[in-house]
C-alpha atoms as a PDB file:
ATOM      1  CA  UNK A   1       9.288  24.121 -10.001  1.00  0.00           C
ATOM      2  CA  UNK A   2      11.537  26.895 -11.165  1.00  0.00           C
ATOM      3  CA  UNK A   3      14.722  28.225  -9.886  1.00  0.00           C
ATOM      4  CA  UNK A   4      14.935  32.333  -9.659  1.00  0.00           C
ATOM      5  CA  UNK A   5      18.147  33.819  -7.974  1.00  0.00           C
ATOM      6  CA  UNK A   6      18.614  30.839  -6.141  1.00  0.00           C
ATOM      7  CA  UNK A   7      15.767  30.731  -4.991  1.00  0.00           C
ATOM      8  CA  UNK A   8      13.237  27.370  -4.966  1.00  0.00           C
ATOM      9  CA  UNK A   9       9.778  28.063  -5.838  1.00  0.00           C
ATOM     10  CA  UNK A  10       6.671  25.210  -5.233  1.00  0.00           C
ATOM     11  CA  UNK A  11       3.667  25.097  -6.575  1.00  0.00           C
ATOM     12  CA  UNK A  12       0.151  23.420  -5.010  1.00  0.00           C
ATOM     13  CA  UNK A  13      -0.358  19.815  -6.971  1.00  0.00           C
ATOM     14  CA  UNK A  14      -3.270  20.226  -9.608  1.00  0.00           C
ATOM     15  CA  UNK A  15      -5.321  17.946 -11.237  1.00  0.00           C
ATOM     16  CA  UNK A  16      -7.902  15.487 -10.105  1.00  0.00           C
ATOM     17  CA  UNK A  17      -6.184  12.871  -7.506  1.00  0.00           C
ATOM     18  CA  UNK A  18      -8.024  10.309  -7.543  1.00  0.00           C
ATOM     19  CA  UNK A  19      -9.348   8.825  -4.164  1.00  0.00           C
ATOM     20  CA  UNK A  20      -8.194   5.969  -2.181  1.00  0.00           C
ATOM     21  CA  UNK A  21     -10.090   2.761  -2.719  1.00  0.00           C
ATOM     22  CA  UNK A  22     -12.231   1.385  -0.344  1.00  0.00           C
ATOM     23  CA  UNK A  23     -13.426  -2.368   0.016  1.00  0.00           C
ATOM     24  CA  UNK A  24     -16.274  -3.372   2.452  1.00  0.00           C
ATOM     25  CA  UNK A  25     -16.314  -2.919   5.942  1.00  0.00           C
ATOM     26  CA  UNK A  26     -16.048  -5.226   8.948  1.00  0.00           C
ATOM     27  CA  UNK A  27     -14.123  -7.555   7.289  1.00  0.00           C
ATOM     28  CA  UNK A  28     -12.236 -10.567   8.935  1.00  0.00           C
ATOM     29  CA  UNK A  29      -9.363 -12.656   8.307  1.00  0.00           C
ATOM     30  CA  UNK A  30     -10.238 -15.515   6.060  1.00  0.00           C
ATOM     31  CA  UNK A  31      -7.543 -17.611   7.864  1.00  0.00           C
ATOM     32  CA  UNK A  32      -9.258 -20.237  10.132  1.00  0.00           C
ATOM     33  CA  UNK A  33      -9.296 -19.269  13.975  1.00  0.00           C
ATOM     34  CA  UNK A  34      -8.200 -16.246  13.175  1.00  0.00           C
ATOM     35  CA  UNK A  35     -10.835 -12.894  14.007  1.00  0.00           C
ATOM     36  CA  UNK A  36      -8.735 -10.641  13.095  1.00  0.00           C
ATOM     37  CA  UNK A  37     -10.740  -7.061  11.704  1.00  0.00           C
ATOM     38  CA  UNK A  38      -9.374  -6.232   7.769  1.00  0.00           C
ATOM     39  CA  UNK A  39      -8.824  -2.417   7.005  1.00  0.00           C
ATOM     40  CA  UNK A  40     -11.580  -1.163   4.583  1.00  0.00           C
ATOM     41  CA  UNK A  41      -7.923  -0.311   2.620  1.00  0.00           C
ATOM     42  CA  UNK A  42      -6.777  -3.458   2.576  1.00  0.00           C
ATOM     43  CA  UNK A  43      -7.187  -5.456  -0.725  1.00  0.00           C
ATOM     44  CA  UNK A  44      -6.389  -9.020   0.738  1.00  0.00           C
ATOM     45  CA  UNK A  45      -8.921 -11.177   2.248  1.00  0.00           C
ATOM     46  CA  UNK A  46      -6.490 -12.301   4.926  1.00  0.00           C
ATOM     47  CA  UNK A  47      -4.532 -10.297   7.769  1.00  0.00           C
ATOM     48  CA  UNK A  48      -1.033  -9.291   7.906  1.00  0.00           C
ATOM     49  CA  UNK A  49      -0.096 -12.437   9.680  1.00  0.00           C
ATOM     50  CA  UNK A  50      -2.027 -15.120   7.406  1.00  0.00           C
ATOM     51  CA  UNK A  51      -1.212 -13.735   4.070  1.00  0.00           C
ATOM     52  CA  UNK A  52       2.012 -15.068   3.529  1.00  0.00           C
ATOM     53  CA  UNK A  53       5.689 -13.808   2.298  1.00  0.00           C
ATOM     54  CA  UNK A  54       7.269 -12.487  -0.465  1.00  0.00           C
ATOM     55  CA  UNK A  55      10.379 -12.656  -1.131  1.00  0.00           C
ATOM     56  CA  UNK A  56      11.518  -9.834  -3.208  1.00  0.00           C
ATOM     57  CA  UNK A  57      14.206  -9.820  -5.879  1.00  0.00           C
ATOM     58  CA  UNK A  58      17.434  -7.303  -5.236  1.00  0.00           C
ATOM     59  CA  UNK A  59      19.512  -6.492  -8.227  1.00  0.00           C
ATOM     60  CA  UNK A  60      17.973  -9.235 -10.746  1.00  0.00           C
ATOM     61  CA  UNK A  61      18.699 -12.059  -8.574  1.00  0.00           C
ATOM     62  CA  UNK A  62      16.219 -14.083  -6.420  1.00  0.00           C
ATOM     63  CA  UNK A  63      16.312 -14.764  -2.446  1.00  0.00           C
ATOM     64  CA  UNK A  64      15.989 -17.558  -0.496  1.00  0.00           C
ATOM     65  CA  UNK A  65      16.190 -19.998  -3.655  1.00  0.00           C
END
């Protein structure tokens, strides 16, 4: 990006992006019960709701502990 008079000018990203990955599809939840369809995105072999929490850390210090 360069500035001219003020101006802003963009240029088109280059290069080779590489493609999102894909896992297999018609996956389900792993969970017991639950039937739950994973996104061919999705990494985890569980859904949203069966894959438990993380508890992230703010500033250095942990939560919840």
């Amino acid at each position: 990006m360069a500035t001219r008079m003020g101006s802003i000018r963009a240029e088109r990203p280059h290069g080779s992006a590489s493609p999102n990955r894909r896992y297999p599809d018609g996956r389900i939840c792993s969970a017991p019960g639950c039937d739950a369809r994973i996104s061919i995105y999705n990494r985890n072999d569980r859904c949203w709701a069966h894959l438990g929490l993380k508890v992230p850390r703010l500033r250095g210090r942990k939560i919840g502990s």
